[in-house]
PDB file of N, CA and C in Angstrom:
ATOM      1  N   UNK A   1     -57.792   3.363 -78.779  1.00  0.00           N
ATOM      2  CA  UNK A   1     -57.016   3.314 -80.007  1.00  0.00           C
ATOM      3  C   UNK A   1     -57.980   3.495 -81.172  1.00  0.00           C
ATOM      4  N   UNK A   2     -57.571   4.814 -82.264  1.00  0.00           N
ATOM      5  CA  UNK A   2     -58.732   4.765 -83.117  1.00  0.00           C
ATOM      6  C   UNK A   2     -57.781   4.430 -84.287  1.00  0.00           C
ATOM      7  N   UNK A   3     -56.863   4.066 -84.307  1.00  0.00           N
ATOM      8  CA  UNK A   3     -56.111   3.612 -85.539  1.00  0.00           C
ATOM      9  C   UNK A   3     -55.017   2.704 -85.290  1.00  0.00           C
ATOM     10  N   UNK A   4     -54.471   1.602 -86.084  1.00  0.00           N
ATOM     11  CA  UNK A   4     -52.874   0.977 -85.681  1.00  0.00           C
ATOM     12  C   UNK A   4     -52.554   1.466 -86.973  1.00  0.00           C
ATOM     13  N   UNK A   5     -50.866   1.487 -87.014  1.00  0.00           N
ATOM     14  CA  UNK A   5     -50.336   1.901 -88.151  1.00  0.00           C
ATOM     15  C   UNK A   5     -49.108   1.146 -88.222  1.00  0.00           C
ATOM     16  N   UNK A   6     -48.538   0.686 -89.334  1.00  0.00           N
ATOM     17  CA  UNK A   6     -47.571  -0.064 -89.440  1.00  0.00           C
ATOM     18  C   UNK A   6     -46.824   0.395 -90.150  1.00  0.00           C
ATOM     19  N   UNK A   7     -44.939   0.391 -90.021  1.00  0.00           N
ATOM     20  CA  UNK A   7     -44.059   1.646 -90.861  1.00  0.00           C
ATOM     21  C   UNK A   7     -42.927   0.546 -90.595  1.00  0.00           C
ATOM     22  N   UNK A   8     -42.387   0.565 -91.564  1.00  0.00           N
ATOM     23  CA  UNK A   8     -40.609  -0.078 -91.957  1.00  0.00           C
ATOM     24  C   UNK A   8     -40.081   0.959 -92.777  1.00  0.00           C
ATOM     25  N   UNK A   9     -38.739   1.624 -92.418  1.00  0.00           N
ATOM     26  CA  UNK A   9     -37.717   1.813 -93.335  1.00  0.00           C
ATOM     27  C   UNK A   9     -37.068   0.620 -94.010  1.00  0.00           C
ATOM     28  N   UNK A  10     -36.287   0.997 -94.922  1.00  0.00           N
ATOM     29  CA  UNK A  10     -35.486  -0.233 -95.959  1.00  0.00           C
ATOM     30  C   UNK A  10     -34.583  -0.483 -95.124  1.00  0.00           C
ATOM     31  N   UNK A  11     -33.839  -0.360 -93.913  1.00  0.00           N
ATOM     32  CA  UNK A  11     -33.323  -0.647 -93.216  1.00  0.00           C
ATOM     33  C   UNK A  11     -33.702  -1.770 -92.398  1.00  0.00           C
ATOM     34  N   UNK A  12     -34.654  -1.674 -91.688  1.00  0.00           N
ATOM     35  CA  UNK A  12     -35.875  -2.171 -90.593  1.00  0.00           C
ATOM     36  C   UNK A  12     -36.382  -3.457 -91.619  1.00  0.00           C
ATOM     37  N   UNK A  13     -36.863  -3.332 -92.471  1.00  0.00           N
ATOM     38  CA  UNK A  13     -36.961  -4.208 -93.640  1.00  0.00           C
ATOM     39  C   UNK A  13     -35.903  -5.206 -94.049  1.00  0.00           C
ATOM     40  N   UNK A  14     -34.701  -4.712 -93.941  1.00  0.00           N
ATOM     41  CA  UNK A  14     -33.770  -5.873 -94.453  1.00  0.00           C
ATOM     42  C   UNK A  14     -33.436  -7.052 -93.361  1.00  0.00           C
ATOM     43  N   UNK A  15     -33.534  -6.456 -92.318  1.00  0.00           N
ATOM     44  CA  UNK A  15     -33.477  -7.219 -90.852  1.00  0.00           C
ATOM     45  C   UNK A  15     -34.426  -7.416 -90.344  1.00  0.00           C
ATOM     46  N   UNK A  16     -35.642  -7.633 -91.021  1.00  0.00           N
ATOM     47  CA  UNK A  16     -36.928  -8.253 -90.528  1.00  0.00           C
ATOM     48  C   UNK A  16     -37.635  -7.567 -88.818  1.00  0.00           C
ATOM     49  N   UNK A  17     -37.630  -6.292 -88.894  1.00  0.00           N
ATOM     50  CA  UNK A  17     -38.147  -5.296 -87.982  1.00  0.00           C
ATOM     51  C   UNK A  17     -39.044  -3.774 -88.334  1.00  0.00           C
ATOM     52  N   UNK A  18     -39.719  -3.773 -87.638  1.00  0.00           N
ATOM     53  CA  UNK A  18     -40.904  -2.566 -88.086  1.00  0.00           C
ATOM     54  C   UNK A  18     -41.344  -1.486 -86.782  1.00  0.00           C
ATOM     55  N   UNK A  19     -42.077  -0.841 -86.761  1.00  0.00           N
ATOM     56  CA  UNK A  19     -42.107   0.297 -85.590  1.00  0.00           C
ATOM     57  C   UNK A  19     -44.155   0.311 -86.178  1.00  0.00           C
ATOM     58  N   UNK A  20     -44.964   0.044 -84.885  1.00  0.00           N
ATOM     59  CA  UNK A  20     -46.363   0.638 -85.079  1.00  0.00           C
ATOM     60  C   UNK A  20     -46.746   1.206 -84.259  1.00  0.00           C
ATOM     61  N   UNK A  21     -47.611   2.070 -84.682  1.00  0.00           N
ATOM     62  CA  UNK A  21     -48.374   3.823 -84.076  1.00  0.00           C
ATOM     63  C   UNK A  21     -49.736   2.922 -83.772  1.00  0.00           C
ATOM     64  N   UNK A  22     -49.682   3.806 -82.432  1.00  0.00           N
ATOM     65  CA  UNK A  22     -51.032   3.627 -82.004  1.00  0.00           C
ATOM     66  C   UNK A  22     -51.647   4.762 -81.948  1.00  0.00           C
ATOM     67  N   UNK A  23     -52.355   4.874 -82.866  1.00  0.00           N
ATOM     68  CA  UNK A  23     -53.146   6.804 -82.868  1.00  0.00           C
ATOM     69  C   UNK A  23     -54.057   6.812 -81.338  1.00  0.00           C
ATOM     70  N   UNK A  24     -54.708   7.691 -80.971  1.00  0.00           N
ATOM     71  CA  UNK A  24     -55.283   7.592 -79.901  1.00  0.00           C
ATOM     72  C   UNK A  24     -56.205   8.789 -80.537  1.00  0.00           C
ATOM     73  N   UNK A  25     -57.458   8.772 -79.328  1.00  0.00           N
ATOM     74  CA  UNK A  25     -58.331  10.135 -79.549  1.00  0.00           C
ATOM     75  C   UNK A  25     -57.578  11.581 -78.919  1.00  0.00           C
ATOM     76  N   UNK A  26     -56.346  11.020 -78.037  1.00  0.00           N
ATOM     77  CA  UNK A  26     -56.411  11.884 -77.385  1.00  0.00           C
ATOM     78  C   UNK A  26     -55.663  13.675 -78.764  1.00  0.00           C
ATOM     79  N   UNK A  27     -55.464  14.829 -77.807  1.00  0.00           N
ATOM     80  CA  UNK A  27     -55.061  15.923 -78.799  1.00  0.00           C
ATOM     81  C   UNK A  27     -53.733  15.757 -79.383  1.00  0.00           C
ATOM     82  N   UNK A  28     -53.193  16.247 -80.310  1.00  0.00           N
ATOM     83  CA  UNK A  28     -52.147  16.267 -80.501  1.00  0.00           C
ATOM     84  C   UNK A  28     -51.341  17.322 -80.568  1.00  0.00           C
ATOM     85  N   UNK A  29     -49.555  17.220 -80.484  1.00  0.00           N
ATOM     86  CA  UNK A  29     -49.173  18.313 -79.955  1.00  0.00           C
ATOM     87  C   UNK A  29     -48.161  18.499 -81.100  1.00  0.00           C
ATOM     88  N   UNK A  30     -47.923  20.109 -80.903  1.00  0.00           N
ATOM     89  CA  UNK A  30     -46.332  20.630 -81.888  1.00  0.00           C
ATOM     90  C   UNK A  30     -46.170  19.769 -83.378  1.00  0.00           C
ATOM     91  N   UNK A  31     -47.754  19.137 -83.734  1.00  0.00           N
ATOM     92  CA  UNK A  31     -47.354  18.722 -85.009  1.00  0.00           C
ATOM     93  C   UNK A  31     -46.910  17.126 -85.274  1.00  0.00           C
ATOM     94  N   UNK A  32     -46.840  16.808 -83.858  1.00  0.00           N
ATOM     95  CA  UNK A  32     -46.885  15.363 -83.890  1.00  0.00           C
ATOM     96  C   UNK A  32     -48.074  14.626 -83.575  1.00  0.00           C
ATOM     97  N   UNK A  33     -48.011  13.235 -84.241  1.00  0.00           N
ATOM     98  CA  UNK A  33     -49.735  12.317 -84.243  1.00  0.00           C
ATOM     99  C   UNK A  33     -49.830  12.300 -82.448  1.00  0.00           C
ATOM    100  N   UNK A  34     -50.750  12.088 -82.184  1.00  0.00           N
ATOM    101  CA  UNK A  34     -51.477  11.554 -80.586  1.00  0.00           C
ATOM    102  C   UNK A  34     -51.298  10.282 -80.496  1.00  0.00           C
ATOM    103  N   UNK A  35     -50.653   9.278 -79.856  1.00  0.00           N
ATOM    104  CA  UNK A  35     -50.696   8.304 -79.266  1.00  0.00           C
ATOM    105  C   UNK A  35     -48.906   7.550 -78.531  1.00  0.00           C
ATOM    106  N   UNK A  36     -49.486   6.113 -79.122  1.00  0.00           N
ATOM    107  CA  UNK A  36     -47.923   5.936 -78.365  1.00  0.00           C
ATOM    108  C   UNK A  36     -47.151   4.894 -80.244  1.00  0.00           C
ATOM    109  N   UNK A  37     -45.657   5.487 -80.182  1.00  0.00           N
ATOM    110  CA  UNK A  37     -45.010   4.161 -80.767  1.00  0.00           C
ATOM    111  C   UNK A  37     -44.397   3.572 -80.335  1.00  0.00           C
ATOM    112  N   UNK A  38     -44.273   1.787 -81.100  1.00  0.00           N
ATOM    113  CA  UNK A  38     -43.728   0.712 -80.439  1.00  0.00           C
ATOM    114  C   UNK A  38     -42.409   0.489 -81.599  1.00  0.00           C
ATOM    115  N   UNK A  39     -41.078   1.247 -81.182  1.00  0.00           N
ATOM    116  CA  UNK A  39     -39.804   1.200 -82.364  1.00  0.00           C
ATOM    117  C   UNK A  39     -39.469  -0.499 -81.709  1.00  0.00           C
ATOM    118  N   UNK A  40     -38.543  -0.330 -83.218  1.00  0.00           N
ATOM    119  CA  UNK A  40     -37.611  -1.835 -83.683  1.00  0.00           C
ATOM    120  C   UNK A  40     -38.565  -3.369 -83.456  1.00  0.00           C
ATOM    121  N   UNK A  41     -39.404  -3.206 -83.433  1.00  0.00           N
ATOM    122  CA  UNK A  41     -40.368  -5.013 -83.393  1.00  0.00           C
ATOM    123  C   UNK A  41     -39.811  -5.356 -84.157  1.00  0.00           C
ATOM    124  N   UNK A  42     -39.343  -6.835 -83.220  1.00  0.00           N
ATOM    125  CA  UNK A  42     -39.526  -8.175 -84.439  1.00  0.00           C
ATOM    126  C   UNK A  42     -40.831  -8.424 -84.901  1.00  0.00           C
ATOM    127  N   UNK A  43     -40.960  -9.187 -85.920  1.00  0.00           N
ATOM    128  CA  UNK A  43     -42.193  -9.558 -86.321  1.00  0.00           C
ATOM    129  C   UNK A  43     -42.966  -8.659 -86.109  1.00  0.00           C
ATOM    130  N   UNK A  44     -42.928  -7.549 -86.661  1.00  0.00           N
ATOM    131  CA  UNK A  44     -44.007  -6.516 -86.780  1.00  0.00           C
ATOM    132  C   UNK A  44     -45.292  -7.252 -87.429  1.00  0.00           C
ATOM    133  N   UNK A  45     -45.293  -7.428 -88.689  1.00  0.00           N
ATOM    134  CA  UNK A  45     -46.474  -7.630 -89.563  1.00  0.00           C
ATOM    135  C   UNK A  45     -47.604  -8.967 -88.039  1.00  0.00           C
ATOM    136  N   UNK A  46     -46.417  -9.544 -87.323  1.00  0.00           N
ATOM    137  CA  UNK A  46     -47.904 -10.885 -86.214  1.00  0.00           C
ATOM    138  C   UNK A  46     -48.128  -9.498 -85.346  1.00  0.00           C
ATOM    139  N   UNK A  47     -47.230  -9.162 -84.892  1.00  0.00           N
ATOM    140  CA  UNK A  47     -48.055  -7.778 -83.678  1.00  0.00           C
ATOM    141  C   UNK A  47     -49.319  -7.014 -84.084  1.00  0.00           C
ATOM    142  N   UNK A  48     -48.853  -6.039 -85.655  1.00  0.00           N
ATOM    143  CA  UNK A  48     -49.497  -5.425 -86.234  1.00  0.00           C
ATOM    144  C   UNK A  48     -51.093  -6.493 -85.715  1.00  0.00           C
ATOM    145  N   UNK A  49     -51.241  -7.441 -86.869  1.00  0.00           N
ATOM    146  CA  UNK A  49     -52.404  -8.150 -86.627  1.00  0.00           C
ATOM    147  C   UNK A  49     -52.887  -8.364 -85.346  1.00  0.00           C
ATOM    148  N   UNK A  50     -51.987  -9.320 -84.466  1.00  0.00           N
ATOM    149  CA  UNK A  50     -52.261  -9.175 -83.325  1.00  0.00           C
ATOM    150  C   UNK A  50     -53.070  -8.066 -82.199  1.00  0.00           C
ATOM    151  N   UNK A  51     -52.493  -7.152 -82.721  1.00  0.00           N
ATOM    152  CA  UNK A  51     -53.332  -5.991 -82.114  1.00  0.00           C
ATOM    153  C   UNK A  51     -54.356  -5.641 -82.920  1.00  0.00           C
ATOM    154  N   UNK A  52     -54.137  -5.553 -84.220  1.00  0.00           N
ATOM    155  CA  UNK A  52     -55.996  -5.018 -85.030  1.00  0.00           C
ATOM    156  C   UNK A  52     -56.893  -5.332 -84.464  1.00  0.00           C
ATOM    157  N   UNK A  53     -56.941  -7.345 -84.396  1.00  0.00           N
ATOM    158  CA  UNK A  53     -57.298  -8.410 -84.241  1.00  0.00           C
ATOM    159  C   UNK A  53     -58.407  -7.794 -82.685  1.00  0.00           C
ATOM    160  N   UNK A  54     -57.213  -7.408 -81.455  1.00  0.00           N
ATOM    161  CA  UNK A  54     -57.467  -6.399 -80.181  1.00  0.00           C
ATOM    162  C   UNK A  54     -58.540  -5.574 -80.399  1.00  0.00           C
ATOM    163  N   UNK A  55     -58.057  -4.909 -81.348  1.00  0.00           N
ATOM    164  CA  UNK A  55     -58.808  -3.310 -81.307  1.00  0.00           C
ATOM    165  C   UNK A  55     -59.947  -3.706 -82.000  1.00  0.00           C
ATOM    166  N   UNK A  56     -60.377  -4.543 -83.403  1.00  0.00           N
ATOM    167  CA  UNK A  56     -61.646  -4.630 -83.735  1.00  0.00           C
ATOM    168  C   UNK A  56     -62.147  -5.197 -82.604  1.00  0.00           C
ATOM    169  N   UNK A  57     -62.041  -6.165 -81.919  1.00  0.00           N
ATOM    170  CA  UNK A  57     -62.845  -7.239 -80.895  1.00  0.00           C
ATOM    171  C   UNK A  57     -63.772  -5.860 -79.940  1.00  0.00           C
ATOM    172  N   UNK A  58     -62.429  -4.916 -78.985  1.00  0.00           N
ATOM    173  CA  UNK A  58     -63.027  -3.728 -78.508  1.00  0.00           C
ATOM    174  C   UNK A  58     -63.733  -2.699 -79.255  1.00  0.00           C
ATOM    175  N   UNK A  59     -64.024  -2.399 -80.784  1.00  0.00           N
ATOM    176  CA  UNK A  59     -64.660  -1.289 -81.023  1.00  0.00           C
ATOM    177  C   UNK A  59     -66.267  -2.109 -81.614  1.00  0.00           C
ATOM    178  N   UNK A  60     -66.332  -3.374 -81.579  1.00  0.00           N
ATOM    179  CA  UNK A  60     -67.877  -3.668 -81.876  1.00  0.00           C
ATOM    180  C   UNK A  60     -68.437  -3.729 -80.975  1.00  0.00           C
ATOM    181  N   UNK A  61     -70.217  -3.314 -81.128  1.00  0.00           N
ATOM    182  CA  UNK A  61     -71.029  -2.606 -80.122  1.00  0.00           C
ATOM    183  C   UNK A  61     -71.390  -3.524 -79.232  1.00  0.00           C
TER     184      UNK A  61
END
């Protein structure tokens, strides 16, 4: 994972739910980002962290 990304519509927002991208190294295709998304989370913003939290621990040397 070389990026997390965190996204709410005003929709997703009013009902306390969010969708995050996990970029990856891998290529990307037809114009869409490389990795995987995780639609409708509750509590996006603890996951979001939750996983940064993940991914810094794995990218120090």
């Amino acid at each position: 994972i070389k990026e997390v990304e965190l996204r709410a519509n005003a929709l997703q927002k009013i009902f306390g739910f969010g969708s995050i991208i996990l970029h990856t190294h891998a290529t990307a295709t037809q114009n869409r980002p490389s990795g995987i998304t995780l639609y409708d989370l509750e509590d996006p913003e603890g996951v979001y962290d939750l996983i940064q939290q993940k991914v810094s621990i794995h990218a120090q040397p």
